[in-house]
C-alpha atoms as a PDB file:
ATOM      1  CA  UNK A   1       0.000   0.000   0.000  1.00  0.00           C
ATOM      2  CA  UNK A   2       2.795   2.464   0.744  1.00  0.00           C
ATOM      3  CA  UNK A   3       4.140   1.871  -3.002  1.00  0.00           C
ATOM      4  CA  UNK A   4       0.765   2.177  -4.179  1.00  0.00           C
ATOM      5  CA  UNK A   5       0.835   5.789  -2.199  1.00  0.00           C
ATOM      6  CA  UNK A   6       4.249   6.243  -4.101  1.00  0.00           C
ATOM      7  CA  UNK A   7       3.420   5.619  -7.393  1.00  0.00           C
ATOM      8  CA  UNK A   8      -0.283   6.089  -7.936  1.00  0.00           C
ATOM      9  CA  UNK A   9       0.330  10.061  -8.634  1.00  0.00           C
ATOM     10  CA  UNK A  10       3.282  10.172 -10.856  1.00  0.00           C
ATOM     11  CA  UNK A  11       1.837   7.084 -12.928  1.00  0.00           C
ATOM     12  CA  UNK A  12      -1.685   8.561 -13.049  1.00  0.00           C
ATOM     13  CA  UNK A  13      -0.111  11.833 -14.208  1.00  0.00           C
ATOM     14  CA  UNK A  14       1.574   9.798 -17.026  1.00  0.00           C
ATOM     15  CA  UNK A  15      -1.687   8.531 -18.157  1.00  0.00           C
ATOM     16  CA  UNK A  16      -3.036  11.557 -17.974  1.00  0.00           C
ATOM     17  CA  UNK A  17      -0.387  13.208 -20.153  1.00  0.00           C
ATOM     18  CA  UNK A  18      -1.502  10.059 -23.024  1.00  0.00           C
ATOM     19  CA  UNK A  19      -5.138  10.831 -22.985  1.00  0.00           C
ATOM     20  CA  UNK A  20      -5.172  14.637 -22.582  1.00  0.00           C
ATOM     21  CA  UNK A  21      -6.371  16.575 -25.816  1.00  0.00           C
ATOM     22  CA  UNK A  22      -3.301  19.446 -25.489  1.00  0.00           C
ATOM     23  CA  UNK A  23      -0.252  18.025 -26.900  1.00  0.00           C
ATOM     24  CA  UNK A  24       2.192  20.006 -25.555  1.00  0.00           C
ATOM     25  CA  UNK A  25       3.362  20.575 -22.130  1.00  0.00           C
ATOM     26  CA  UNK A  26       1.327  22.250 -19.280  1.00  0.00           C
ATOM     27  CA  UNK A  27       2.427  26.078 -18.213  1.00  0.00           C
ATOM     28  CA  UNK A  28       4.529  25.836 -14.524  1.00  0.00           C
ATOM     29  CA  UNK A  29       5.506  22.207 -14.425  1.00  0.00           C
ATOM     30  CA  UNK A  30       8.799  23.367 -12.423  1.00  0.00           C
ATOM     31  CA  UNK A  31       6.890  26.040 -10.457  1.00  0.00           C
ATOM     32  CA  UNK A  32       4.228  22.823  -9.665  1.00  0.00           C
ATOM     33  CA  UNK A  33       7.683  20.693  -8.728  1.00  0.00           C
ATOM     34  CA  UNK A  34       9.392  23.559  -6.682  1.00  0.00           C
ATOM     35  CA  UNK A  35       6.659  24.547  -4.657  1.00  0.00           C
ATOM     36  CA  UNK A  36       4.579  20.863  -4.294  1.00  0.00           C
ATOM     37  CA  UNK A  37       7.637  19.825  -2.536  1.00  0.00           C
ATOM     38  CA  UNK A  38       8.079  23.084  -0.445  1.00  0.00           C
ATOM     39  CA  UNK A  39       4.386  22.102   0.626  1.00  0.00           C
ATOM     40  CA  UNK A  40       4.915  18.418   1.454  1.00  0.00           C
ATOM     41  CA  UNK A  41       8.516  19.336   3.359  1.00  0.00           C
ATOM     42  CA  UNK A  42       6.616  22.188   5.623  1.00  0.00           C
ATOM     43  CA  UNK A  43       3.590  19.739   6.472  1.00  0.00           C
ATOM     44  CA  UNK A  44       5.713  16.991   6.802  1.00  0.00           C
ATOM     45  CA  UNK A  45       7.621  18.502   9.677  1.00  0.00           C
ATOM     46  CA  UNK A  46       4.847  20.803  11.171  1.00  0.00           C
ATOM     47  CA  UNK A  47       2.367  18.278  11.362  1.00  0.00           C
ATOM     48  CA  UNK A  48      -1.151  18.612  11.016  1.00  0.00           C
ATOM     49  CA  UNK A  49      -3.437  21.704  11.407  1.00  0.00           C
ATOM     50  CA  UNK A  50      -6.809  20.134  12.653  1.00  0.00           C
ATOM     51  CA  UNK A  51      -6.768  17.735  15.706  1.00  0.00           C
ATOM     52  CA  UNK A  52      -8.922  15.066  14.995  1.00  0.00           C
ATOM     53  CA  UNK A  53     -10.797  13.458  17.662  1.00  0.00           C
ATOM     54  CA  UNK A  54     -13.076  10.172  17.510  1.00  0.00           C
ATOM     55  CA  UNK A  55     -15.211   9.419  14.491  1.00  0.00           C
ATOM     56  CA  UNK A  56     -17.606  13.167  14.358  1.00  0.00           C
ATOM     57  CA  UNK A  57     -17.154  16.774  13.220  1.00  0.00           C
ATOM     58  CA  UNK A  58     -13.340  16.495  13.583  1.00  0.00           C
ATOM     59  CA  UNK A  59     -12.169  13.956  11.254  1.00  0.00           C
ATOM     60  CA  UNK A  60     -14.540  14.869   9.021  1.00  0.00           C
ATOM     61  CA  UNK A  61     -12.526  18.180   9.365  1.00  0.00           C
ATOM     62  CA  UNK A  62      -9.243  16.820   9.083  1.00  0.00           C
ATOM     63  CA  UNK A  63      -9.873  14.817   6.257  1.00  0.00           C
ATOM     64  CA  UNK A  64     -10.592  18.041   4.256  1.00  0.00           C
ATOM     65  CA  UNK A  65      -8.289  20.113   5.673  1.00  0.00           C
ATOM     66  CA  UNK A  66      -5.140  17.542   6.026  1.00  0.00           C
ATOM     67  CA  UNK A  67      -5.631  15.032   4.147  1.00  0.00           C
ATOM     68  CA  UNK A  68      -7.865  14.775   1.292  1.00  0.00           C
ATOM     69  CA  UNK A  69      -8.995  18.365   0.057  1.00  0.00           C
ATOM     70  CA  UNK A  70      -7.262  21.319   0.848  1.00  0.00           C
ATOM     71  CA  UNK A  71      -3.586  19.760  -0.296  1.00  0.00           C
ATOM     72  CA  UNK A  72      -5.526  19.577  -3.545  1.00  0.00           C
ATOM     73  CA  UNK A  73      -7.254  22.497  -4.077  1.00  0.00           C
ATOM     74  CA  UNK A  74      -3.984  24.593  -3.172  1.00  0.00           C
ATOM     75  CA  UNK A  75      -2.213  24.378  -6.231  1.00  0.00           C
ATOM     76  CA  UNK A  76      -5.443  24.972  -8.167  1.00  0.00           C
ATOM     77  CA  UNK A  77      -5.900  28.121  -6.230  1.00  0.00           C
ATOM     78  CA  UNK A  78      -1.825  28.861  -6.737  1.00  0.00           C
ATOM     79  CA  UNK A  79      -1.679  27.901 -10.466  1.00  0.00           C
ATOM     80  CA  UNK A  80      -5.015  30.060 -11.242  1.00  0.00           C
ATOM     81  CA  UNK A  81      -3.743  33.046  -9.075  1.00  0.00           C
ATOM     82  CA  UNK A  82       0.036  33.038 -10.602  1.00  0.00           C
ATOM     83  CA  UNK A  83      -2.179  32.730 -14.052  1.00  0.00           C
ATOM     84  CA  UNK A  84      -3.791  35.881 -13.233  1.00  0.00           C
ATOM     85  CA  UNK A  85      -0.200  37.924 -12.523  1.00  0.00           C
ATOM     86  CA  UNK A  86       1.310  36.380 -15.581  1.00  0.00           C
ATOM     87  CA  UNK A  87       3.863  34.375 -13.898  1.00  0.00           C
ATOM     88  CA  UNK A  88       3.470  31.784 -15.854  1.00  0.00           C
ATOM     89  CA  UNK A  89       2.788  31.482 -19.576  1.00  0.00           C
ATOM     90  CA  UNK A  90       1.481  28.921 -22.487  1.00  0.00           C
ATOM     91  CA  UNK A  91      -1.427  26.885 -22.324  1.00  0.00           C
ATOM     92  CA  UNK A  92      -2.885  26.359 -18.859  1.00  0.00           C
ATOM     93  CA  UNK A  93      -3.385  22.987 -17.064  1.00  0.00           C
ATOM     94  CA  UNK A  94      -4.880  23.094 -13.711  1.00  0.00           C
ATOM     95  CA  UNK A  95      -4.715  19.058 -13.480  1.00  0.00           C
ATOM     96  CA  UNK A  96      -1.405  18.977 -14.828  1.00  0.00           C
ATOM     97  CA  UNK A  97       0.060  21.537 -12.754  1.00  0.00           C
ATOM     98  CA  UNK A  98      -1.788  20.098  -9.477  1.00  0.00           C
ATOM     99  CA  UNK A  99      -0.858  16.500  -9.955  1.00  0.00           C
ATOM    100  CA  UNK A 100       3.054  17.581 -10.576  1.00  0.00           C
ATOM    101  CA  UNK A 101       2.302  19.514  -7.301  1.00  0.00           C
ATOM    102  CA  UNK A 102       1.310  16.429  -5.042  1.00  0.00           C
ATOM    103  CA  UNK A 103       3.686  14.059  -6.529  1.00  0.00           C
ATOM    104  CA  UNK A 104       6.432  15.033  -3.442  1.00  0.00           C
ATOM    105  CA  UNK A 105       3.105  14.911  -1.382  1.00  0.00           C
ATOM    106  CA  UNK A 106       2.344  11.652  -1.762  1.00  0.00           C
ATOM    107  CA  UNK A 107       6.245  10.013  -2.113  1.00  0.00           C
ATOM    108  CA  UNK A 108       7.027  12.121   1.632  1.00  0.00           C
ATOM    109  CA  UNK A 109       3.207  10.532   3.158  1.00  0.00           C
ATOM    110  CA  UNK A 110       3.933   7.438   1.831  1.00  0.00           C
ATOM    111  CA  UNK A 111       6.921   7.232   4.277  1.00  0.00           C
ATOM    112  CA  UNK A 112       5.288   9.000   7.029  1.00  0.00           C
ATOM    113  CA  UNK A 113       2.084   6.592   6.774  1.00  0.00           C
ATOM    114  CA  UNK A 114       3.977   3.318   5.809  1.00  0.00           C
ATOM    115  CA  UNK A 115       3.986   2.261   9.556  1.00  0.00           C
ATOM    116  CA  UNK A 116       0.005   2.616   9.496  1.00  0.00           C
ATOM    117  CA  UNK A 117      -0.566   0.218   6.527  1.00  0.00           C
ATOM    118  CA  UNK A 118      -3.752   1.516   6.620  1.00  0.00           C
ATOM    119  CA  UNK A 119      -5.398   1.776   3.269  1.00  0.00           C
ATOM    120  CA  UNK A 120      -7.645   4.769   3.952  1.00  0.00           C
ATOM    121  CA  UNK A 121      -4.570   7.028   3.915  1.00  0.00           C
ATOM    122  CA  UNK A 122      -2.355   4.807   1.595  1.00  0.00           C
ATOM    123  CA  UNK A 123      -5.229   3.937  -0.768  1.00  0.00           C
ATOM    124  CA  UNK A 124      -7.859   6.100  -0.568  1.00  0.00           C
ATOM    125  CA  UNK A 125      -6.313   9.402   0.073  1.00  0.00           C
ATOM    126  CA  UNK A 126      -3.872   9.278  -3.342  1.00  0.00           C
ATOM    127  CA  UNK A 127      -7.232   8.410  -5.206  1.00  0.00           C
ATOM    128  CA  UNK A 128      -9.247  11.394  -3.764  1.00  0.00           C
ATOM    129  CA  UNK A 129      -6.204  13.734  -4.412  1.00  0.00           C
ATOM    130  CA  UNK A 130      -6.888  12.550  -8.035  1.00  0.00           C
ATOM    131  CA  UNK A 131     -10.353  13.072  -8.576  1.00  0.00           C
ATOM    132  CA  UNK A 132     -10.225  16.443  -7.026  1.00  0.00           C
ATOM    133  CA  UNK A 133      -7.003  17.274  -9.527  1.00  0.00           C
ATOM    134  CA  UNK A 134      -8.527  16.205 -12.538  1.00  0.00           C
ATOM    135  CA  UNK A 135     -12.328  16.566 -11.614  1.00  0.00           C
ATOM    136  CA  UNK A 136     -12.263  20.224 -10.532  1.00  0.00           C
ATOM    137  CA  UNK A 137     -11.182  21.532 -13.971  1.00  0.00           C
ATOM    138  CA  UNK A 138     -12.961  19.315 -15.879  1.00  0.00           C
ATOM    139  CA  UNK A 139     -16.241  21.178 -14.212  1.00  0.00           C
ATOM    140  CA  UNK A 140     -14.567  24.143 -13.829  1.00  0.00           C
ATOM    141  CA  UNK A 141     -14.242  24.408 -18.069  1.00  0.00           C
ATOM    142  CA  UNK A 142     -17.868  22.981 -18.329  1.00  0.00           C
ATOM    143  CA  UNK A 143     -18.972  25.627 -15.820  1.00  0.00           C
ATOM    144  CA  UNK A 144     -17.122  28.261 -17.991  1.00  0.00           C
ATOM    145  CA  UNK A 145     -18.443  27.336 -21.483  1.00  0.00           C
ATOM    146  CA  UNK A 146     -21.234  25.200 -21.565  1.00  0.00           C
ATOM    147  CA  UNK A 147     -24.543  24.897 -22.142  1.00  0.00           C
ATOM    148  CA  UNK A 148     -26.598  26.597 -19.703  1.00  0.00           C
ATOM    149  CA  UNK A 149     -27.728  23.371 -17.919  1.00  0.00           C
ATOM    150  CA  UNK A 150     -24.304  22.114 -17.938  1.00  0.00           C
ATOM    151  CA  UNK A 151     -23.011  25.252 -16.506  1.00  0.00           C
ATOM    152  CA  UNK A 152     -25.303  25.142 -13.691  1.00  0.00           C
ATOM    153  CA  UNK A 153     -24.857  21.326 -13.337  1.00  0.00           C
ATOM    154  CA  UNK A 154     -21.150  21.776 -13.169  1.00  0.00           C
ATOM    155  CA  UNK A 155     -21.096  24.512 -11.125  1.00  0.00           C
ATOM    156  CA  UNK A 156     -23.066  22.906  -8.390  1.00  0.00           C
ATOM    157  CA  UNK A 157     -20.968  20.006  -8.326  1.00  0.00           C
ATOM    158  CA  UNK A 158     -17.164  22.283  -8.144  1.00  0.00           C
ATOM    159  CA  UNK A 159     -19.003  23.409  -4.771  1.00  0.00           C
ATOM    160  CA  UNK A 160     -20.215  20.016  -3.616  1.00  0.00           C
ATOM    161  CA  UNK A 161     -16.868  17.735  -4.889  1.00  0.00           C
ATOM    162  CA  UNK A 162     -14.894  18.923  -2.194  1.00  0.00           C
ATOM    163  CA  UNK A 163     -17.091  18.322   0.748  1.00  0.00           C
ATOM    164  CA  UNK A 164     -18.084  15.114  -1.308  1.00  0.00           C
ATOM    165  CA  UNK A 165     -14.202  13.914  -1.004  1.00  0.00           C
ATOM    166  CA  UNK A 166     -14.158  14.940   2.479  1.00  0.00           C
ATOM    167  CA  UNK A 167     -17.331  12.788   3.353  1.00  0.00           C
ATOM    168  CA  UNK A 168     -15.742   9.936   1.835  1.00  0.00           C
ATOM    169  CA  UNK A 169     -12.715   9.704   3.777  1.00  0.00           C
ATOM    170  CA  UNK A 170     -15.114   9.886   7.173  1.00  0.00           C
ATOM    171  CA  UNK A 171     -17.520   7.086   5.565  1.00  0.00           C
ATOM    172  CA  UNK A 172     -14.248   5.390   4.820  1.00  0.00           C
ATOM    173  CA  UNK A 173     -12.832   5.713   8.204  1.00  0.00           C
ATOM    174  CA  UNK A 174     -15.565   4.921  10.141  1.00  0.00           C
ATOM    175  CA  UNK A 175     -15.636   1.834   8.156  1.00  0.00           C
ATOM    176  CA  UNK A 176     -19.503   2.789   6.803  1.00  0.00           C
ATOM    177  CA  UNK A 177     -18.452   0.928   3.348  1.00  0.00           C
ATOM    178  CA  UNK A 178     -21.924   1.404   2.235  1.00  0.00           C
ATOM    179  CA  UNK A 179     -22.430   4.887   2.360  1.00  0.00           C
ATOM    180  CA  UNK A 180     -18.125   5.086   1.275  1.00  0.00           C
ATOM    181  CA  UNK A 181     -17.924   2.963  -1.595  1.00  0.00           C
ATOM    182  CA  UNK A 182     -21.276   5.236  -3.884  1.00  0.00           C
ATOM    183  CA  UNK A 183     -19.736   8.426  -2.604  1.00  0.00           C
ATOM    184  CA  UNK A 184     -16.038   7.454  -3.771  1.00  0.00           C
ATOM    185  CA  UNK A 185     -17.700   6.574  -7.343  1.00  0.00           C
ATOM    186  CA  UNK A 186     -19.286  10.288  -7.259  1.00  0.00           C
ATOM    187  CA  UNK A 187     -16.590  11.575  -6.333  1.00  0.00           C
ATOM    188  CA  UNK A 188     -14.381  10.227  -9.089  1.00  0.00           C
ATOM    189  CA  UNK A 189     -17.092  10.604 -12.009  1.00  0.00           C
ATOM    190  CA  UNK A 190     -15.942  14.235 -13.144  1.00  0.00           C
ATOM    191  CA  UNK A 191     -12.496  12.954 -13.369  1.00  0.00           C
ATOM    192  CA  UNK A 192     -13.498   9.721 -15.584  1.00  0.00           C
ATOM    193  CA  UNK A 193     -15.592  11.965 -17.686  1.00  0.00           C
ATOM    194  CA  UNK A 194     -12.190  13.898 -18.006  1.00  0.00           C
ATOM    195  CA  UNK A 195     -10.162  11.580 -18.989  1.00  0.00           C
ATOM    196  CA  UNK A 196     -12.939   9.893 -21.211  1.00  0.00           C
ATOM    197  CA  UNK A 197     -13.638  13.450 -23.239  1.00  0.00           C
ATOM    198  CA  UNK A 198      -9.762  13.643 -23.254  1.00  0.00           C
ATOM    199  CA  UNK A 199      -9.288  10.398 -24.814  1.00  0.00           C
ATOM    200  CA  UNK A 200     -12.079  10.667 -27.386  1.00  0.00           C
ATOM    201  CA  UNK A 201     -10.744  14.977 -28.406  1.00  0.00           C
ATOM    202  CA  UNK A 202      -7.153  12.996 -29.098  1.00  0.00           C
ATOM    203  CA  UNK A 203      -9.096  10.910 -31.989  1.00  0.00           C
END
């Protein structure tokens, strides 16, 4: 499971690289490198920011804020903010430049969870990382440029995927596999329609 936490990013970024419809390179794939692993050093050594305590509120709390979400939606918010004051140029890539980002996230928790083995933060946390990386700009473009149902369809579900991913890890934890297992296929969906729209705009 801890190789599975060390590999599941980088690989999943390779495949996302084949079925992606821009041929060329993301914008900031250094910048994504650089400050990923300034991220994953600083929270490796400072620890946590939320507490959690039992099975309630808490580490449904720490799940988004630790673990599942926030290290996600981070580099979206960084990548679309040094966007906007031109740091970077070329075509943008939120997924790109977020899964480059948590590659030194997941290598450095892999390590720090290994002695764990426990599958919710070896297993399901590197999946969750990449639904939220590769579903959050899929809706965010739909939300953007679609059609008017889309939009609103899409933009609903960039507000509800992140609490969604949260939930998930607390259904997960708590071992409630039934109400886990239909929110963790929810919760991926955007990112398989991703990948499927990118694989089928590459034909």
């Amino acid at each position: 499971m801890s190789l599975f936490c060390f590999l599941w990013t980088p690989l999943f970024y390779l495949f996302w690289r084949s079925v992606s419809p821009r041929e060329e390179s993301g914008a900031g794939g250094v910048w994504a490198l650089l400050l990923g692993s300034i991220a994953a050093l600083f929270q490796f050594f400072f620890g946590a920011l939320v507490r959690p305590g039992g099975f309630g509120f808490s580490r449904w709390l720490s799940g988004a804020i630790d673990l599942a979400v926030l290290p996600v939606l981070i580099p979206l918010l960084v990548y679309l903010l040094m966007a906007a004051l031109r740091i970077i140029a070329g075509p943008l890539d939120f997924t790109d430049f977020a899964l480059l980002w948590i590659i030194p996230m997941g290598a450095l928790r892999a390590v720090s969870w290994s002695s764990r083995g426990d599958p919710v933060l070896l297993v399901l946390c590197p999946l969750l990382w990449t639904g939220i990386a590769g579903g959050l700009p899929f809706l965010g473009a739909i939300a953007a440029g679609g059609r008017l149902f889309a939009r609103i369809f899409a933009a609903l579900g960039l507000l509800v995927l992140p609490f969604l991913a949260a939930t998930v890890y607390w259904a997960f934890f708590r071992q409630e596999l039934e109400l886990g297992f239909p929110l963790l296929v929810l919760s991926l969906a955007p990112l398989i329609a991703s990948c499927i729209h990118g694989a089928l705009s590459r034909r």
